[in-house]
Each structure stands twice: as C-alpha cells, then as structure tokens.
Protein backbone atom coordinates (compact mmCIF):
# COMPACT_ATOMS: atom_id res chain seq x y z
CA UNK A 1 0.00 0.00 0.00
CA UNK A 2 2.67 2.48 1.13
CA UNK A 3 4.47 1.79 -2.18
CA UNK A 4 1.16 2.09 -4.19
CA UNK A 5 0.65 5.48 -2.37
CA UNK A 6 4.13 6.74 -3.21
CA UNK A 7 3.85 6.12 -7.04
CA UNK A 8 0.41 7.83 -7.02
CA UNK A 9 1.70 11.29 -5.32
CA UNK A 10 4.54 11.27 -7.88
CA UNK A 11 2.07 11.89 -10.45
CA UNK A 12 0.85 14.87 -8.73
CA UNK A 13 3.35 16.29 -6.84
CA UNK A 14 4.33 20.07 -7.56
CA UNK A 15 7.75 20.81 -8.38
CA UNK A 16 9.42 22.25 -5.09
CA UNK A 17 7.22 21.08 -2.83
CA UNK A 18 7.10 17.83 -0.87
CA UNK A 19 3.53 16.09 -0.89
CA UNK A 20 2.60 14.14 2.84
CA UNK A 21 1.82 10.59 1.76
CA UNK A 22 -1.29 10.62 2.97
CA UNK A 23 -1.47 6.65 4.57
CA UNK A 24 1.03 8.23 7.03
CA UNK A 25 -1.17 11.48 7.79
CA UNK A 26 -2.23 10.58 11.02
CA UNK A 27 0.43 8.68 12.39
CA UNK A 28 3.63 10.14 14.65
CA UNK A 29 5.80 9.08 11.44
CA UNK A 30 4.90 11.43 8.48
CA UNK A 31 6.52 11.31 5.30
CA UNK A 32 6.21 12.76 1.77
CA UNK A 33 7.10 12.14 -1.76
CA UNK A 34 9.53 15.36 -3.26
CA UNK A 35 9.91 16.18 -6.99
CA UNK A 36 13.02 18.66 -7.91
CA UNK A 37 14.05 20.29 -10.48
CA UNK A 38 16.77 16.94 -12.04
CA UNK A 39 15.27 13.97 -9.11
CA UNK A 40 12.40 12.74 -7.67
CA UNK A 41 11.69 10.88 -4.01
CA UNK A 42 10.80 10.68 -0.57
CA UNK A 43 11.57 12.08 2.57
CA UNK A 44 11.41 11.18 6.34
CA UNK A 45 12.17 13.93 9.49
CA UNK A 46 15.68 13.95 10.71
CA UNK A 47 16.69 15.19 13.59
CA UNK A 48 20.00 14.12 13.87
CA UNK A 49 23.54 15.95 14.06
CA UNK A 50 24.97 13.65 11.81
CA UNK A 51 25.42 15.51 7.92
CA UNK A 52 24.11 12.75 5.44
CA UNK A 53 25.38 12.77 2.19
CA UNK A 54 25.61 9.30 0.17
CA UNK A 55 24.89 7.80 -2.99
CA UNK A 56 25.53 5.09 -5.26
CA UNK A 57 24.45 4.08 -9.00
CA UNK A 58 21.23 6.63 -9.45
CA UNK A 59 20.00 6.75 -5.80
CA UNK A 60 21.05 9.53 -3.43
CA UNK A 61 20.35 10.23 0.47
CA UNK A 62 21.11 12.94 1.98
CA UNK A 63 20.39 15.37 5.25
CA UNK A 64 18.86 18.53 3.89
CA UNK A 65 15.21 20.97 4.10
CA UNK A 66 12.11 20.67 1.82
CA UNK A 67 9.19 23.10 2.09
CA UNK A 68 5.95 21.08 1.99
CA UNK A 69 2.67 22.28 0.40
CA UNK A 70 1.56 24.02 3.27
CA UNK A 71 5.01 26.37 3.79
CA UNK A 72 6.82 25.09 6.35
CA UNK A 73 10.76 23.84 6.40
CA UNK A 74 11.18 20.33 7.40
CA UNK A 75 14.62 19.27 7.86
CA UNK A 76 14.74 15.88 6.40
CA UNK A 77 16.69 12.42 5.24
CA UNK A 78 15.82 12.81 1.85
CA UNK A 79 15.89 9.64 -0.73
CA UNK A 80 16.07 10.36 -5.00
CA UNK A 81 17.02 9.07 -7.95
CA UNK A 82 17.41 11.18 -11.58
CA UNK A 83 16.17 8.46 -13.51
CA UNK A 84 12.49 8.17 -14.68
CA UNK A 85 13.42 4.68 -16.51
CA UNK A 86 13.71 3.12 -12.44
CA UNK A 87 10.03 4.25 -10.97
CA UNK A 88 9.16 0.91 -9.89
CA UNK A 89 12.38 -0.71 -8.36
CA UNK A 90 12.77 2.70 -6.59
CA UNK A 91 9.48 2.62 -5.53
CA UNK A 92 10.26 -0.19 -3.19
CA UNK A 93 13.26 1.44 -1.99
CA UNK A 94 11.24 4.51 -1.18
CA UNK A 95 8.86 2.58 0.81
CA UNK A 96 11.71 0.72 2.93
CA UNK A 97 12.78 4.07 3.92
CA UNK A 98 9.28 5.63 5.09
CA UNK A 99 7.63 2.53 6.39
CA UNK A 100 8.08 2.94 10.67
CA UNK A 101 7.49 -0.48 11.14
CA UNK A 102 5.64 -1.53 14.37
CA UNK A 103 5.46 1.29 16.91
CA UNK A 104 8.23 3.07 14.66
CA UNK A 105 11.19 0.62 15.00
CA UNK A 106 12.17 0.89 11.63
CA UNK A 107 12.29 4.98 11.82
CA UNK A 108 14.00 4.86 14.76
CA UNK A 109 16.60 2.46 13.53
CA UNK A 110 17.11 4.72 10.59
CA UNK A 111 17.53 7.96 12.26
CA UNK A 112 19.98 6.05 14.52
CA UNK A 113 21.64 5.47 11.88
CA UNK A 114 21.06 6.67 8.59
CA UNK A 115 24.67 5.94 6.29
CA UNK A 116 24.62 2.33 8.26
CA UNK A 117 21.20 1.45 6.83
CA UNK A 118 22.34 2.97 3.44
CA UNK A 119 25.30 0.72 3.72
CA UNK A 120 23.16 -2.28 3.87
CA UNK A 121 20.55 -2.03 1.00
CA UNK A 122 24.16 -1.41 -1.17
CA UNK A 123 25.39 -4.22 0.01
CA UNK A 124 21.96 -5.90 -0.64
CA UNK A 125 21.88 -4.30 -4.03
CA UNK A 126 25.41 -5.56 -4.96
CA UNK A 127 27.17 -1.85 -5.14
CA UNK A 128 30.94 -1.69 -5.43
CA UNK A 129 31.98 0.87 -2.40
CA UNK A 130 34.20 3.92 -3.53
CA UNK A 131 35.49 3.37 0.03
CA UNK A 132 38.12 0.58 -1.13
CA UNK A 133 40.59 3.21 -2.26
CA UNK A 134 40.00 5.72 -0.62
CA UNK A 135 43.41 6.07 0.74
CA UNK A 136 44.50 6.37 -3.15
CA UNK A 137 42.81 10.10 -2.62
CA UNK A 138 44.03 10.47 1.11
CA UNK A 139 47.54 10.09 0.08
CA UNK A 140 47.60 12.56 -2.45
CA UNK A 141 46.33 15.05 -0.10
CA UNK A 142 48.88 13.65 2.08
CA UNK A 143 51.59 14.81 -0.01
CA UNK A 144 50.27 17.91 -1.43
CA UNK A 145 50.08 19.45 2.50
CA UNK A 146 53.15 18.13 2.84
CA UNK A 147 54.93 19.86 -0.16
CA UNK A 148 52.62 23.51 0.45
CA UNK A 149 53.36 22.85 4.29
CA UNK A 150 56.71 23.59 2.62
CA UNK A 151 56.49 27.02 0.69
CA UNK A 152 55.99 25.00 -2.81
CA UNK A 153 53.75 26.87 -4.89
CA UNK A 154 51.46 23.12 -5.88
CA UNK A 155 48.54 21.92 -8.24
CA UNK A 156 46.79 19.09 -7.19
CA UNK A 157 45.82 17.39 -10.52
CA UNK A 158 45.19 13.45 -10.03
CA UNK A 159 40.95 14.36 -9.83
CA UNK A 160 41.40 15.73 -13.37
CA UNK A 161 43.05 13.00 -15.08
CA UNK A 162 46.18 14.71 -15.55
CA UNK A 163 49.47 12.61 -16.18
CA UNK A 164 51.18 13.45 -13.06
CA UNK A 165 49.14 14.00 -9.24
CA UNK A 166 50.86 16.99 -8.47
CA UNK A 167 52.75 19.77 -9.97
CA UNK A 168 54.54 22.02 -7.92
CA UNK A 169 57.10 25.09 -9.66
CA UNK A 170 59.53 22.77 -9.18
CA UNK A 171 58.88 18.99 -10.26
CA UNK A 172 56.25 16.73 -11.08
CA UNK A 173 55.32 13.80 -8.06
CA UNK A 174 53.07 11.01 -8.45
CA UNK A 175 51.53 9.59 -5.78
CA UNK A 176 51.40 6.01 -5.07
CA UNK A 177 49.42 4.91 -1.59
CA UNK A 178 48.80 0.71 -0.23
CA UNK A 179 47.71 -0.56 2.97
CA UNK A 180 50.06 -3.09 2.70
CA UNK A 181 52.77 -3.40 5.05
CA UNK A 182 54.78 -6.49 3.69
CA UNK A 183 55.68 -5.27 -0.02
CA UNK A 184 56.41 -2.18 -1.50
CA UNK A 185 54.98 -2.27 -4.67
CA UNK A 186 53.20 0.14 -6.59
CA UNK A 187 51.32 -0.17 -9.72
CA UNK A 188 51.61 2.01 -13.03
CA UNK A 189 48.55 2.77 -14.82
CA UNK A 190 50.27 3.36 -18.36
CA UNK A 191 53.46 3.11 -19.88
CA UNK A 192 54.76 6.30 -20.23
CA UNK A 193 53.25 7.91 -16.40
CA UNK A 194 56.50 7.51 -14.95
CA UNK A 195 58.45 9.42 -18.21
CA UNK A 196 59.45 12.68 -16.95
CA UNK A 197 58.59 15.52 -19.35
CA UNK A 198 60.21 18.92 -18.92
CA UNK A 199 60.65 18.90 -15.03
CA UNK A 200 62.32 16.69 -12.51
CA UNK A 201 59.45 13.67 -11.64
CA UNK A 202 59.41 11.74 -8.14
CA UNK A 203 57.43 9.46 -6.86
CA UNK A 204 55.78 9.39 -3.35
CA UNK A 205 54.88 5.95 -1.78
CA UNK A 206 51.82 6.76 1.04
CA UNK A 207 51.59 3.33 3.91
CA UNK A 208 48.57 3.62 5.37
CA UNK A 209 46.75 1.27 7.59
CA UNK A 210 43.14 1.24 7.95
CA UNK A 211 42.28 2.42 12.03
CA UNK A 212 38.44 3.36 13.66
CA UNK A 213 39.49 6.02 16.60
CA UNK A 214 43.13 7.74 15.77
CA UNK A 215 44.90 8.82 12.58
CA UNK A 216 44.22 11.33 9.24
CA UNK A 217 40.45 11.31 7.19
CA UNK A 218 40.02 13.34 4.26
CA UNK A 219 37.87 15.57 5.84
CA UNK A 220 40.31 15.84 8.63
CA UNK A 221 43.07 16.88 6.08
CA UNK A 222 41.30 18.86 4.48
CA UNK A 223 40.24 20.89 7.62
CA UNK A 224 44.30 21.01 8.30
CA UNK A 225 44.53 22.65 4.75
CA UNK A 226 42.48 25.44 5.67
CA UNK A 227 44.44 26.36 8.96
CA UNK A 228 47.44 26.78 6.76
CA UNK A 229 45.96 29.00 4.40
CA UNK A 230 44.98 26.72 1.09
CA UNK A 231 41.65 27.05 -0.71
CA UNK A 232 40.06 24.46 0.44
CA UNK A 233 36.66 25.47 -1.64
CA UNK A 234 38.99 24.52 -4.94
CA UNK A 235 40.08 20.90 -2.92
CA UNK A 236 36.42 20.10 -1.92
CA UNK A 237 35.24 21.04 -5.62
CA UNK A 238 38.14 18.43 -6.87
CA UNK A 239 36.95 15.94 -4.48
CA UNK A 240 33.27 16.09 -5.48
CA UNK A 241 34.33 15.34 -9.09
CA UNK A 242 35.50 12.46 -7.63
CA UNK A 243 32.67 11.51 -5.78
CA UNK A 244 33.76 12.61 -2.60
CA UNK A 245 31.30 15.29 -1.69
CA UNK A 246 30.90 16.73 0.96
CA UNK A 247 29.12 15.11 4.69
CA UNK A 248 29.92 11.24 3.12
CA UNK A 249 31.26 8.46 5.32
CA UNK A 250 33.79 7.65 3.45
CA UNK A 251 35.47 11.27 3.82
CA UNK A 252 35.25 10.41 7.72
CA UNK A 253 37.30 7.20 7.30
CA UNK A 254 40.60 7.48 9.47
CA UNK A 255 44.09 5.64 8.30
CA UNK A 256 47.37 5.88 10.20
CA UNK A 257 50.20 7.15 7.86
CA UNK A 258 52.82 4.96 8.66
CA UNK A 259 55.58 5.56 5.64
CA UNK A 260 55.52 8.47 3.13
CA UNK A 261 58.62 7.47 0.86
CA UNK A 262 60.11 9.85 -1.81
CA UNK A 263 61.75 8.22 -5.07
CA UNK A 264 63.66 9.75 -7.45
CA UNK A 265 62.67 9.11 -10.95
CA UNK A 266 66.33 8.75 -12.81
CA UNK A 267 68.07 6.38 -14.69
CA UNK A 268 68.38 3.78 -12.03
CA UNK A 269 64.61 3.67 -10.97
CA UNK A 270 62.96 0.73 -12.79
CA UNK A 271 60.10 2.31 -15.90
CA UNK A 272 59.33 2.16 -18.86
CA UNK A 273 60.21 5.07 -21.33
CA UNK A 274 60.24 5.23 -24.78
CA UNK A 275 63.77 4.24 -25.52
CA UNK A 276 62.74 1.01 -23.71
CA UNK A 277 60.46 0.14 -27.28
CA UNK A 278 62.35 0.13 -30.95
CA UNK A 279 62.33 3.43 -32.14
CA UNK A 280 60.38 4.64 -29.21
CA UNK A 281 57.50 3.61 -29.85
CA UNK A 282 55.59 0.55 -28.40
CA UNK A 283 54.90 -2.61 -30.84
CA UNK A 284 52.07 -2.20 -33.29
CA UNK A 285 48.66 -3.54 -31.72
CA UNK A 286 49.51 -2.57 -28.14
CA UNK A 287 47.94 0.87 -27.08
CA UNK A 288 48.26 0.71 -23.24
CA UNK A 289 50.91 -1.46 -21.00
CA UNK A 290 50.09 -1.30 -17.15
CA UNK A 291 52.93 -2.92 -14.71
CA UNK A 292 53.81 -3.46 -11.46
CA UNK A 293 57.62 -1.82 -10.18
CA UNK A 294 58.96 -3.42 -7.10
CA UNK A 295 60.43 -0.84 -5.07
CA UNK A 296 62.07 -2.73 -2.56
CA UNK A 297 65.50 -2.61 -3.83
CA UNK A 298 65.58 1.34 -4.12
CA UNK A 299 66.82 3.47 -1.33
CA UNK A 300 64.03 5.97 -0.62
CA UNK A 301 63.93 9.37 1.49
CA UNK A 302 61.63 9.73 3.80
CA UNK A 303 58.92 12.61 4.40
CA UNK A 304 57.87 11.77 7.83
C-alpha cells in the first residue's frame, strides 16, 4: 500500500514542494514524496547531528530541508534518484525508507543510523563501495600538504586526469598509496606515467593502515589545509568530481600514515620510457601497457 501510495503522489506532486503521503497522515511518522528540479523521491524527518550525504548508482540520500505544500521547512533524510526509466524498483526502496514499522522501529533504527542502513541495501543491491581506495585520494592530499606545508607553490591534478598528481614550480610527483605493510609495490597505470617531461618527476609511496578512533580522514586533512591557508573550496570542488562530496562516510574514514617514501625518478629507478620500445615507440597492436615496479630494492627518502 505504502508503495502504491508513493507512485500515485509522484504523479501529482508540484515541483518544489514535498507532498505528505497521505497513509502516514495521522500517524507520529509522516513522510512525503519530493519532486526537484533533475530527481524525484521521498523524505522522512531527521533530527539528527549527523550531515548525510551518500549515494551510489542513481539513488542519493542525503540530510537537507524541503518546504511542503503548506510552507513550512522540514529538515529531512531525503531519498532520490534522476532516472524516470527506475520508478518501480525505486518505488520499493522509497517505501523501505518511510515505512516505521511496528510502533516506529524501523524509523527509529534509521535515524539512529542513517549511512549504516544505506550501507546495507548497497550491500543488498550488490554496489561496489568507492570506500576501497580511498586512501589512493588520502595520500595525495597527504603529499600535497606536505609539499605547500613547505612554501611550494602546488597543483593538485590526479581528480582531473592529468598525467602526473601533483605539480609544484619545481617537479612533477606522483603519488602512489597501499595498505600493505609487507611489499612495497606500486602499480603504473600506463606506460609512459613515470616518463618525466620537462621537469624533474618523483614518486611518493603513502603506507597507510586502515584504524576506527586515531589517525588522518580526508575531511580531517582537508580541515588542516584550511588552517594553513589553502583554498580548500577549490580541494572540496576536486573531491566532489570524484565523488567525494561533501558530509559522506567515506570522507570520515581514518588511516594511520605509517611511511611516506620519496623516489627519485632517474636512470636507475625501474620504468618504462620510450627508448625502452624500438624506435620509441611501443609494438604495433599494443595501445596501453600497465605494470607493477617493485620498489624494494631502491633506497628511498623519507617525508615523515
């Protein structure tokens, strides 16, 4: 019924408003249906401290305020998609999120715990969690404080798919990060990335290891980057292109830095270049070579 009842007020709903659901009218756990400007959902009250802000495939939940047809601002967990192709499967999604349950376990399980009971229909949905490598983006950061900490003037350019993570006046660095603590291997996306071009390139090795209570977050880092001075509006826009916006869990997950190891890119580090192919240029029918470069025969310096 609740699901029936949600896919009616979507017909009718008025753009910037939020519609009650009427089944829910007279009950102590009101929600309504929402239609935007580019989505479409439901919403539940929220009165939590906690800033939601998830998503995954074409569904996104979030902490935020809707006005509902009769004027007032509710501050509300609210649930969309931007796809009018998924009506039906989101439909049931919709309901799972504004059904209380008996005597309103299921709302106040929810509001307990809103990004947990995200994390569990994407698990139930089978979504691949950005949250693997998420230290890939932490170390960057890692190394880009660490170098402007320093008085280098420094780009941060791994979120736009430029060769090299970071360009400083200087040099070029790439950043490599692994939560492994037994090798020291790092992993080259193409054949040329460690080829320095026109400046001096190094490479910076990040160890982290995954922790709960102590150590660095992205959002943590990025709140050091402001007490120094950096834009952090520009590192926040970078990290949204990513898929790192701003008030997700995965920004809040904490690693211990244990190793942050600078190599120089010369003649004796182990790449490929383009004198390594005849006549410099790699055999016909290959357009893109990715390979692993064991490091642990290389004397490194170390940033920490």
């Amino acid at each position: 019924m609740l699901k029936k009842a949600i896919l009616n007020n979507w017909e009718t709903d008025i753009l910037g408003y939020a519609q009650e659901i009427s089944l829910l009218d007279y009950t102590a756990y009101p929600a309504w249906t929402v239609k935007l400007d580019d989505s479409y959902g439901v919403a539940i009250p929220y009165n939590g401290r906690e800033e939601i802000n998830e998503s995954f495939a074409n569904a996104r939940i979030r902490s935020t305020e809707i006005k509902v047809l009769a004027g007032d601002i509710k501050r509300v967990i609210l649930l969309t998609t931007d796809s009018v192709d998924i009506k039906m499967p989101f439909a049931f999604l919709c309901e799972a999120l504004v059904d209380p349950g008996e005597n309103g376990i299921y709302r106040i399980l929810i509001e307990a715990s809103p990004v947990m009971w995200w994390k569990e229909w994407k698990e139930l949905l089978g979504n691949k969690n950005i949250d693997e490598r998420i230290y890939d983006v932490l170390g960057e950061l890692c190394v880009l404080k660490y170098v402007v900490e320093r008085g280098e003037e420094s780009e941060w350019n791994g979120p736009d798919g430029a060769t090299y993570d970071i360009e400083t006046s200087e040099r070029f660095i790439e950043v490599k990060s692994s939560i492994n603590r037994e090798k020291r291997e790092v992993t080259i996306s193409s054949q040329f990335q460690l080829f320095s071009n026109g400046k001096p390139l190094v490479l910076v090795l990040c160890r982290f290891e995954p922790t709960v209570m102590s150590g660095v977050s992205i959002d943590s880092i990025i709140s050091e980057f402001g007490t120094i001075g950096y834009n952090t509006v520009l590192l926040n826009q970078k990290l949204e292109n990513k898929g790192f916006e701003v008030g997700m869990s995965a920004r809040k997950k904490k690693f211990i830095l244990h190793e942050m190891l600078l190599y120089i890119i010369d003649e004796n580090f182990p790449n490929l270049t383009p004198a390594s192919f005849v006549g410099g240029v790699m055999p016909s029918g290959i357009t893109k070579i990715n390979y692993t470069v064991d490091l642990s025969g290389l004397t490194p310096i170390s940033l920490l």
